[in-house]
Protein backbone atom coordinates (compact mmCIF):
# COMPACT_ATOMS: atom_id res chain seq x y z
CA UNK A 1 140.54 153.56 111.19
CA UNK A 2 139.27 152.46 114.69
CA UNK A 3 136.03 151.21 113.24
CA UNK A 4 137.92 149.26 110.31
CA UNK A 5 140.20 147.60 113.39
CA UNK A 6 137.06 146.70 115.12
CA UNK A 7 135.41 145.53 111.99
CA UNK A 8 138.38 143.23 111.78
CA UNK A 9 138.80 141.53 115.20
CA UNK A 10 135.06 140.97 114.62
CA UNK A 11 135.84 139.53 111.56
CA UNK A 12 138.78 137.39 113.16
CA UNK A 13 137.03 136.20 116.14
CA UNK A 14 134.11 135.18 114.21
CA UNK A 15 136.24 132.56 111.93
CA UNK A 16 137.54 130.98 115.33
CA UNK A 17 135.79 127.52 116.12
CA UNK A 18 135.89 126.00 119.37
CA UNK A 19 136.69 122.11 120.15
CA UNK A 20 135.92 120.85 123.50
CA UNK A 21 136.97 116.96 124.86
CA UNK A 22 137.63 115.70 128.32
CA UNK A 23 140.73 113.79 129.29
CA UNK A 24 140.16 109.74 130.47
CA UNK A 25 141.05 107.92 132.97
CA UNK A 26 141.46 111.10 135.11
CA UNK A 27 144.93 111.25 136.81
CA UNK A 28 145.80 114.76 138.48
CA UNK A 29 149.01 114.00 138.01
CA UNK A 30 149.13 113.12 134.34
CA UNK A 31 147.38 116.16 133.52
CA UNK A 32 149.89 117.87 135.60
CA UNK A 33 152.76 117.08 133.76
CA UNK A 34 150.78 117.33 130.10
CA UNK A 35 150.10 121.01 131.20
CA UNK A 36 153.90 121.62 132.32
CA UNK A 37 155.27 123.76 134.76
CA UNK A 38 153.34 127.30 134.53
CA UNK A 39 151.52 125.75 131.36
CA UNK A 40 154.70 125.36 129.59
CA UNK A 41 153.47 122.42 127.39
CA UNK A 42 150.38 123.86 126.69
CA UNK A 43 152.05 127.50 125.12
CA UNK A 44 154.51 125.47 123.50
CA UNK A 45 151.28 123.55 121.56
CA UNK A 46 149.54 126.84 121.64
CA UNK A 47 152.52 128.81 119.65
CA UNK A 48 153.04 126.16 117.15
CA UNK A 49 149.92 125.55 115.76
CA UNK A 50 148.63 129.15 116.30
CA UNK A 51 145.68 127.59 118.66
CA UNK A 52 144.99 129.25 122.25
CA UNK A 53 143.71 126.41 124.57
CA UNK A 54 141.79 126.86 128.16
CA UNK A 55 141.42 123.87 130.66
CA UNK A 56 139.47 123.40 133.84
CA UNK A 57 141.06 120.18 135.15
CA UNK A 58 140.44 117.38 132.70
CA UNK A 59 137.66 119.66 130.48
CA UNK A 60 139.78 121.01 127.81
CA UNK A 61 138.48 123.89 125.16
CA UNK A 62 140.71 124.86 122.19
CA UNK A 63 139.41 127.54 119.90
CA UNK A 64 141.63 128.83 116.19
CA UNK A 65 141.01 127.26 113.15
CA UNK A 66 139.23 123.78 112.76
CA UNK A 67 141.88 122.04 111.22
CA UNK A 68 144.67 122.96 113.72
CA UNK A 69 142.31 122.27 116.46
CA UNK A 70 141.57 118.98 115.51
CA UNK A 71 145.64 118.19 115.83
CA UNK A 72 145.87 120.22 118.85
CA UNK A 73 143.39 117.49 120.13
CA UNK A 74 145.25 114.35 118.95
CA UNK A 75 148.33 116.20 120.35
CA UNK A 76 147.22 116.32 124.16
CA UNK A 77 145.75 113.38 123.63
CA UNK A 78 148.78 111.04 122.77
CA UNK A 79 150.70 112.45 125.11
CA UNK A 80 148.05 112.22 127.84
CA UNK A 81 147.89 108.71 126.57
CA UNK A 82 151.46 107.53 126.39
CA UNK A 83 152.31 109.91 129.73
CA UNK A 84 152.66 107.51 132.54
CA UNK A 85 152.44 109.41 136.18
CA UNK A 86 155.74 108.69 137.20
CA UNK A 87 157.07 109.75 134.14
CA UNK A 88 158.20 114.20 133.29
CA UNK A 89 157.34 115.04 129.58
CA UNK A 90 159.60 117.22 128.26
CA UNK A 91 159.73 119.96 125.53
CA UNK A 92 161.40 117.51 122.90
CA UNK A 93 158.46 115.03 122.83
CA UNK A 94 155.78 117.64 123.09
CA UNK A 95 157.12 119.10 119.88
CA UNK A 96 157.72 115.41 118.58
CA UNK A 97 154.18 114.72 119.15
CA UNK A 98 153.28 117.91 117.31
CA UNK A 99 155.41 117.45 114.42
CA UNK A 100 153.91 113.40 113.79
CA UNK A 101 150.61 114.97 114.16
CA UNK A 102 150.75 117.58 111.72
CA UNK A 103 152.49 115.34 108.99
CA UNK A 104 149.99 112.75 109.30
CA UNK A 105 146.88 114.43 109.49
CA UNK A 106 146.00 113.86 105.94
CA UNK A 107 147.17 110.76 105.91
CA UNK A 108 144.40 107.88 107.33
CA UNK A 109 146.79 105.07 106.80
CA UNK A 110 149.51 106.19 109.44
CA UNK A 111 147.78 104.76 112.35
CA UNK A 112 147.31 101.39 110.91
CA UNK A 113 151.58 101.22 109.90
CA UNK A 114 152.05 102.11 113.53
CA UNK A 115 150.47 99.35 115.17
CA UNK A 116 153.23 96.94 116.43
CA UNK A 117 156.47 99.09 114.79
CA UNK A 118 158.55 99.89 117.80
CA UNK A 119 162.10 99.34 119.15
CA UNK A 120 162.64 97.83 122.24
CA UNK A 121 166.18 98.43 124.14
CA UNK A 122 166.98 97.57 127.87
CA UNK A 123 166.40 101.31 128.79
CA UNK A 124 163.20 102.55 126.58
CA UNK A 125 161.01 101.46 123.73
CA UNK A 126 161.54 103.70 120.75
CA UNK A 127 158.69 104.84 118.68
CA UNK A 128 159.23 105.74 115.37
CA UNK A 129 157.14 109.15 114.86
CA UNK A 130 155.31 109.65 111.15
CA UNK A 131 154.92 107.69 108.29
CA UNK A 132 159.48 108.07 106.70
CA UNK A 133 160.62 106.70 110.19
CA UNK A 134 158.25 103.90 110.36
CA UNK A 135 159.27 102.65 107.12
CA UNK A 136 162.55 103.27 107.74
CA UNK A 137 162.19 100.87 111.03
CA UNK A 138 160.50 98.65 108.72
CA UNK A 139 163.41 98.39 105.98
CA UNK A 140 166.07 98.35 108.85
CA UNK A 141 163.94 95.11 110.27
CA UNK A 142 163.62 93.15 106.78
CA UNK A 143 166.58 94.01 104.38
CA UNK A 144 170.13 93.25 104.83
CA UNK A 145 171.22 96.79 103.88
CA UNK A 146 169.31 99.82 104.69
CA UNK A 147 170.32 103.41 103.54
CA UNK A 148 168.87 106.31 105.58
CA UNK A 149 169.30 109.51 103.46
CA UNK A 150 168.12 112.97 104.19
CA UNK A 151 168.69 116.06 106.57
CA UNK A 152 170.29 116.59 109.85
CA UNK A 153 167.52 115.51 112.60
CA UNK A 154 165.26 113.50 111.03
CA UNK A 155 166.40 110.80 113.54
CA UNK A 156 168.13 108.22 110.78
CA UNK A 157 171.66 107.46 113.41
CA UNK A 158 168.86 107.53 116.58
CA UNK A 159 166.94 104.85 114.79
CA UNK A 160 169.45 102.57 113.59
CA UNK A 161 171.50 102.60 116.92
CA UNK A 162 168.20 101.79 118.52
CA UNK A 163 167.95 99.13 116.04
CA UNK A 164 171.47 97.51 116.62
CA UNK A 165 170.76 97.88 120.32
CA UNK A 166 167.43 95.32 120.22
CA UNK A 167 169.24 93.32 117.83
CA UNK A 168 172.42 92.60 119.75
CA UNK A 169 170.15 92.41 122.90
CA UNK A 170 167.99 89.78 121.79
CA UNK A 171 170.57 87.53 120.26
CA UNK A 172 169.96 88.16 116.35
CA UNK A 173 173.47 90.00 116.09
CA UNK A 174 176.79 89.22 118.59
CA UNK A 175 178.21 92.92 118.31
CA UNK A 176 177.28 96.17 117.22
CA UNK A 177 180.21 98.23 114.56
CA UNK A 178 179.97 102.11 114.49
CA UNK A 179 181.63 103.70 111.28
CA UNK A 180 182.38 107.02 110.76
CA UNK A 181 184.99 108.72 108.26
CA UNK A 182 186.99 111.06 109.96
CA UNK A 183 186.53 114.00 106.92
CA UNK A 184 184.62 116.76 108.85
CA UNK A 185 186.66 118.15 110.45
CA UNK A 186 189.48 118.61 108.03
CA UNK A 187 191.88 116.31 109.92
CA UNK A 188 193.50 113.44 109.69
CA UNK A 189 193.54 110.97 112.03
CA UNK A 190 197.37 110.88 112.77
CA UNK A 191 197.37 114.71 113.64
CA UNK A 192 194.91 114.02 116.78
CA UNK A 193 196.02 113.56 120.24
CA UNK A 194 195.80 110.10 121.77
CA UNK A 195 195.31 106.37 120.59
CA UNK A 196 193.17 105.26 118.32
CA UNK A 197 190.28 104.89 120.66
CA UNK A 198 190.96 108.71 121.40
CA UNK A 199 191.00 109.91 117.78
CA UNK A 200 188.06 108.72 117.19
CA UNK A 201 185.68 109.72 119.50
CA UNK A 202 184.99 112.99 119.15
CA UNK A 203 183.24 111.68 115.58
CA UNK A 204 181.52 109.03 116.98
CA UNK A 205 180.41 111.34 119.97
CA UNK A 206 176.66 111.64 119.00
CA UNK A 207 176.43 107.55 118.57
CA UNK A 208 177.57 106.80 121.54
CA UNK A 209 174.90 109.49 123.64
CA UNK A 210 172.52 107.19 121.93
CA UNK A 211 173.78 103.77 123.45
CA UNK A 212 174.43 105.57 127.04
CA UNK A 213 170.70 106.25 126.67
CA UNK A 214 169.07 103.04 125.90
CA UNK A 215 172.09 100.61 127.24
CA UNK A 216 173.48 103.04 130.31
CA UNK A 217 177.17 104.05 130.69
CA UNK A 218 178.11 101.30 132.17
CA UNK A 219 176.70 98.33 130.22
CA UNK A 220 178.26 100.64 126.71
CA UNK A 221 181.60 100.85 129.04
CA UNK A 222 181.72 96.73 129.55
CA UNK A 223 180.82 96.29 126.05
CA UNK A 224 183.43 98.33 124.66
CA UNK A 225 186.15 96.68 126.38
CA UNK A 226 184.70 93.05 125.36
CA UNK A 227 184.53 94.36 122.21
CA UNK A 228 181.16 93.89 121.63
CA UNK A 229 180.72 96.79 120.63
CA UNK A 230 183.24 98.50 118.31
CA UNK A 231 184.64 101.75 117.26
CA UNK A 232 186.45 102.28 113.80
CA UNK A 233 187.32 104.79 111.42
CA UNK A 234 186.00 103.98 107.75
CA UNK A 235 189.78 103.53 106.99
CA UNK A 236 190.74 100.55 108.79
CA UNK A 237 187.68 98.52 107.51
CA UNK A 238 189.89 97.04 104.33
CA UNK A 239 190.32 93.68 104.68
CA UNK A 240 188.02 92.53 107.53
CA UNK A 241 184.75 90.58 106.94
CA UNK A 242 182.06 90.69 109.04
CA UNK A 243 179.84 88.46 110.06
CA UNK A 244 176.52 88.39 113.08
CA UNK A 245 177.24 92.01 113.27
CA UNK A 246 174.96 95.32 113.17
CA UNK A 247 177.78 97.84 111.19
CA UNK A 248 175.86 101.65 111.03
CA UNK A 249 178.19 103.42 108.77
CA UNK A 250 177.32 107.26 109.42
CA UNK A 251 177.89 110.53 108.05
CA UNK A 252 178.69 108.03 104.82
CA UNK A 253 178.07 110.75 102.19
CA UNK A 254 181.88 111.53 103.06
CA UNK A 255 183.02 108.39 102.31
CA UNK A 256 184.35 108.26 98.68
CA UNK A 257 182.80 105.80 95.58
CA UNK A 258 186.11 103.65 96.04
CA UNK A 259 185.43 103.40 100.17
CA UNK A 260 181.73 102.76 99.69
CA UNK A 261 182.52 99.68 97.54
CA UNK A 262 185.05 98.89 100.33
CA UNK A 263 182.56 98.96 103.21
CA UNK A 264 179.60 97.27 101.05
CA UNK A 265 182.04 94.52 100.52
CA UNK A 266 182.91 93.59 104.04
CA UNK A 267 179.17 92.63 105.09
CA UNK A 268 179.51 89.08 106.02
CA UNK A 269 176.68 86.33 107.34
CA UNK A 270 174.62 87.08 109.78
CA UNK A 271 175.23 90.52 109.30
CA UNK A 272 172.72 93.62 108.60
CA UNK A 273 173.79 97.35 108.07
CA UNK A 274 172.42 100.63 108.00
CA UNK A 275 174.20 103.17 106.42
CA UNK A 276 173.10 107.42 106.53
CA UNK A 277 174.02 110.16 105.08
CA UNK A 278 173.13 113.73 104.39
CA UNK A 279 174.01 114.29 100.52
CA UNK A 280 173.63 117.93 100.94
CA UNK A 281 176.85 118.10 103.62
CA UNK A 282 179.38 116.44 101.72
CA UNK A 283 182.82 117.62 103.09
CA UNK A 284 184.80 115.76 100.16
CA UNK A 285 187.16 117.56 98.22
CA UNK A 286 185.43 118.86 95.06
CA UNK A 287 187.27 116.16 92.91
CA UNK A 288 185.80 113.77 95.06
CA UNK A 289 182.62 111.61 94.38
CA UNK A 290 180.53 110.81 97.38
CA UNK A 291 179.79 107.39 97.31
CA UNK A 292 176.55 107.71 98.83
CA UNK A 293 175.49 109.81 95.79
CA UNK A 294 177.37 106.96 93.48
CA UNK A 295 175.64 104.12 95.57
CA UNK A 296 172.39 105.63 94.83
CA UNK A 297 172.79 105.27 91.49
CA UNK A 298 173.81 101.91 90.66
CA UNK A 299 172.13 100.22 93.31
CA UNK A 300 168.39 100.77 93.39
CA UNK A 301 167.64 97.78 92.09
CA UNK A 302 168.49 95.73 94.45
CA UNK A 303 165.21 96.04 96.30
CA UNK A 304 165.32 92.39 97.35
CA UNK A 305 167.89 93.36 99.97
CA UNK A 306 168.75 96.40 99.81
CA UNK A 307 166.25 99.26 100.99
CA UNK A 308 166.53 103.38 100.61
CA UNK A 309 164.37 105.77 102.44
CA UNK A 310 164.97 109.49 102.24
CA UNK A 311 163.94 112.15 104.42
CA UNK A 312 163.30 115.36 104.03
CA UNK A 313 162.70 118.66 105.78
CA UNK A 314 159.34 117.83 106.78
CA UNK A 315 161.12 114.69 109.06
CA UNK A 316 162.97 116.88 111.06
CA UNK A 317 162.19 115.89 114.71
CA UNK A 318 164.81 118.20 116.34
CA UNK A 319 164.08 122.15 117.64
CA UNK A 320 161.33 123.33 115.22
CA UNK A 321 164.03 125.98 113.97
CA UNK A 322 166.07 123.10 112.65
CA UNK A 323 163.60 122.42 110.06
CA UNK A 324 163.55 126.19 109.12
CA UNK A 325 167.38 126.32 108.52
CA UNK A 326 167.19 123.21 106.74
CA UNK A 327 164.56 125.25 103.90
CA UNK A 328 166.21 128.41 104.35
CA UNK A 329 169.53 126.26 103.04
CA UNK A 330 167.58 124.05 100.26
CA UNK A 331 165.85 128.05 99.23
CA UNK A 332 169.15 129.09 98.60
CA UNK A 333 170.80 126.06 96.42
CA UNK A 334 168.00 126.41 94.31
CA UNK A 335 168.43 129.95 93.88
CA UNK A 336 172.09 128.83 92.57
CA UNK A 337 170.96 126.42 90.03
C-alpha cells in the first residue's frame, strides 16, 4: 500500500506544470494588496482553481494543471493591472476576476467586445465582467427596451441601475423610475406600517444600495425629494406616461400578463427601460401567469427595439456558493419533470 501511495504522488506531481511571469511596472504596494493580508487573495485564487502559487516579490511561479495556470495568470494579472495603489482589492472582485476569466478562456473574441463597454457614474466606472453582461450593457445602450432574464447574482439590477445612473447624469434621461411589485413577501401593501414611501422600501432595498454606491447617500437623498428619482409599486403605474425617463422594472417575473402589458404601455419619449426577472422565482399564485414568461413569448420579434439577454448559472458573479445553489436547484426541477 505505501509503495502504491508513493507511486501515486509521483504520478501526481509529475502531471503538475509550472508557469512563471513577473509583474510590470513594479509597485510594492500594488503587489501588496494583490497578495492580501496574510496571502488572502492569493489562497482565495489558489482554492478556486485548484493551483498552488509561490512569489518572491514581483517573480511569480504557479504550478497545477496548464490550463488553470494559464487563468491563474490572466487573473493576477488584471487585477495587478486595474489595482491602483491607493486603492484595497477585496474578496468580491478577486473572485469576479476569477469567474470572467474562467468563462472566457475559450472564448478569443471577449477581449475585443470589451474594449470601450463600460459604465461611468459619479462614484465608479462599472465594468461589465464576461461575454452575457457585456451584451447586456450593449442592448441596455442601443434598444429602447431591454429584458435581463436569468438567476439571482448575475448582476442584471447592478447593471441597469448603473446604466440609469450615467444616463440621468449625462443628460440623456431627466429621472430615473424604480419598479418593483410588492408579491414576495406575501403582503399587501396596505397591511405595512408607514406611508407609501415606507411600504415600499424594504422591496426596493437592494436598488437603492446600488445608487448610494455610485451616486452617495446624499446626492440619492436630494434626488429623491426632487423627485428625480422615483419610487413606485408596479400598482400605481396605471395611467401615467412616461417620458425622458430610465424605468428598471425588477423582480418583474411577479408581475402578472395583464400588469406587464400595463407597464410596457406607459414607456413614453425619451424614455428607455430595463426590465429583470428570474423566471424560476415566480411568487404568483399558481393561477397566475407571469408576464415575463408571457412577454417572452409574444415579443421576440421585436428585435428592432426590443432586446433579451438571459443569464444563466455560469453568470453568477456573487459568493462562488451562489452559483452552486443555483445548479443544485435547476438539478432538482429537472429531476421533477
Amino acid at each position: 500500500m505505501r509503495s502504491y501511495l508513493i507511486a501515486l504522488e509521483a504520478l501526481q506531481t509529475s502531471n503538475m506544470e509550472n508557469l512563471k511571469f513577473q509583474l510590470e511596472p513594479e509597485d510594492h504596494q500594488r503587489v501588496q494588496s494583490l497578495c492580501g493580508p496574510t496571502n488572502l487573495f492569493l489562497k482565495q485564487i489558489e482554492k478556486t482553481l485548484q493551483i498552488k502559487i509561490n512569489n518572491q516579490g514581483f517573480n511569480f511561479k504557479l504550478s497545477g494543471n496548464l490550463d488553470k495556470l494559464n487563468i491563474g495568470k490572466s487573473v493576477l494579472l488584471e487585477l495587478y493591472r486595474n489595482l491602483l495603489s491607493s486603492k484595497e482589492l477585496t474578496s468580491l472582485e478577486v473572485h469576479l476576476q476569477i469567474t470572467e476569466a474562467m468563462n472566457t478562456t475559450n472564448n478569443d473574441n471577449t477581449s475585443e467586445k470589451k474594449i470601450a463597454v463600460h459604465i461611468n457614474t459619479p462614484k465608479l466606472v462599472v465594468i461589465p465582467k464576461g461575454d452575457i453582461q457585456i451584451d447586456y450593457v450593449k442592448s441596455i445602450q442601443s434598444k429602447d427596451i431591454t429584458f435581463g432574464i436569468g438567476p439571482a447574482g448575475t448582476g442584471k439590477t447592478y447593471l441597469a441601475i448603473a446604466s440609469a445612473v450615467e444616463q440621468l447624469s449625462s443628460g440623456q434621461v431627466q429621472r430615473i423610475m424604480l419598479v418593483r411589485p410588492a408579491v414576495e413577501a406575501g403582503e399587501k401593501l396596505g397591511f405595512l406600517p408607514g406611508d407609501l414611501s415606507q411600504k415600499i422600501d424594504p422591496y426596493l432595498r437592494p436598488l437603492y444600495d446600488a445608487l448610494f454606491e455610485m451616486l452617495g447617500f446624499v446626492e440619492v437623498s436630494q434626488m429623491i425629494d426632487k423627485n428625480i428619482i422615483e419610487a413606485v409599486p408596479l400598482a400605481f403605474m396605471r395611467g401615467r406616461t412616461l417620458d425622458n425617463s430610465f424605468i428598471i422594472f425588477d423582480e418583474s417575473q411577479n408581475a402578472t400578463k395583464e400588469q406587464m402589458k400595463m407597464f410596457l404601455t406607459r414607456f413614453g419619449f425619451g424614455s428607455k427601460s430595463v426590465i429583470t426577472g428570474d423566471i424560476t422565482q415566480i411568487d404568483l399564485p399558481s393561477n397566475s401567469q407571469s408576464g415575463l414568461i408571457h412577454a417572452q413569448k409574444i415579443l421576440k420579434d421585436l428585435d428592432e427595439e426590443i432586446g433579451f439577454v438571459h443569464f444563466s448559472k455560469n453568470d453568477v458573479v456573487r459568493h462562488g456558493l451562489v452559483k452552486n445553489i443555483v445548479q443544485a436547484y435547476e438539478d432538482e426541477e429537472t429531476k421533477l419533470i
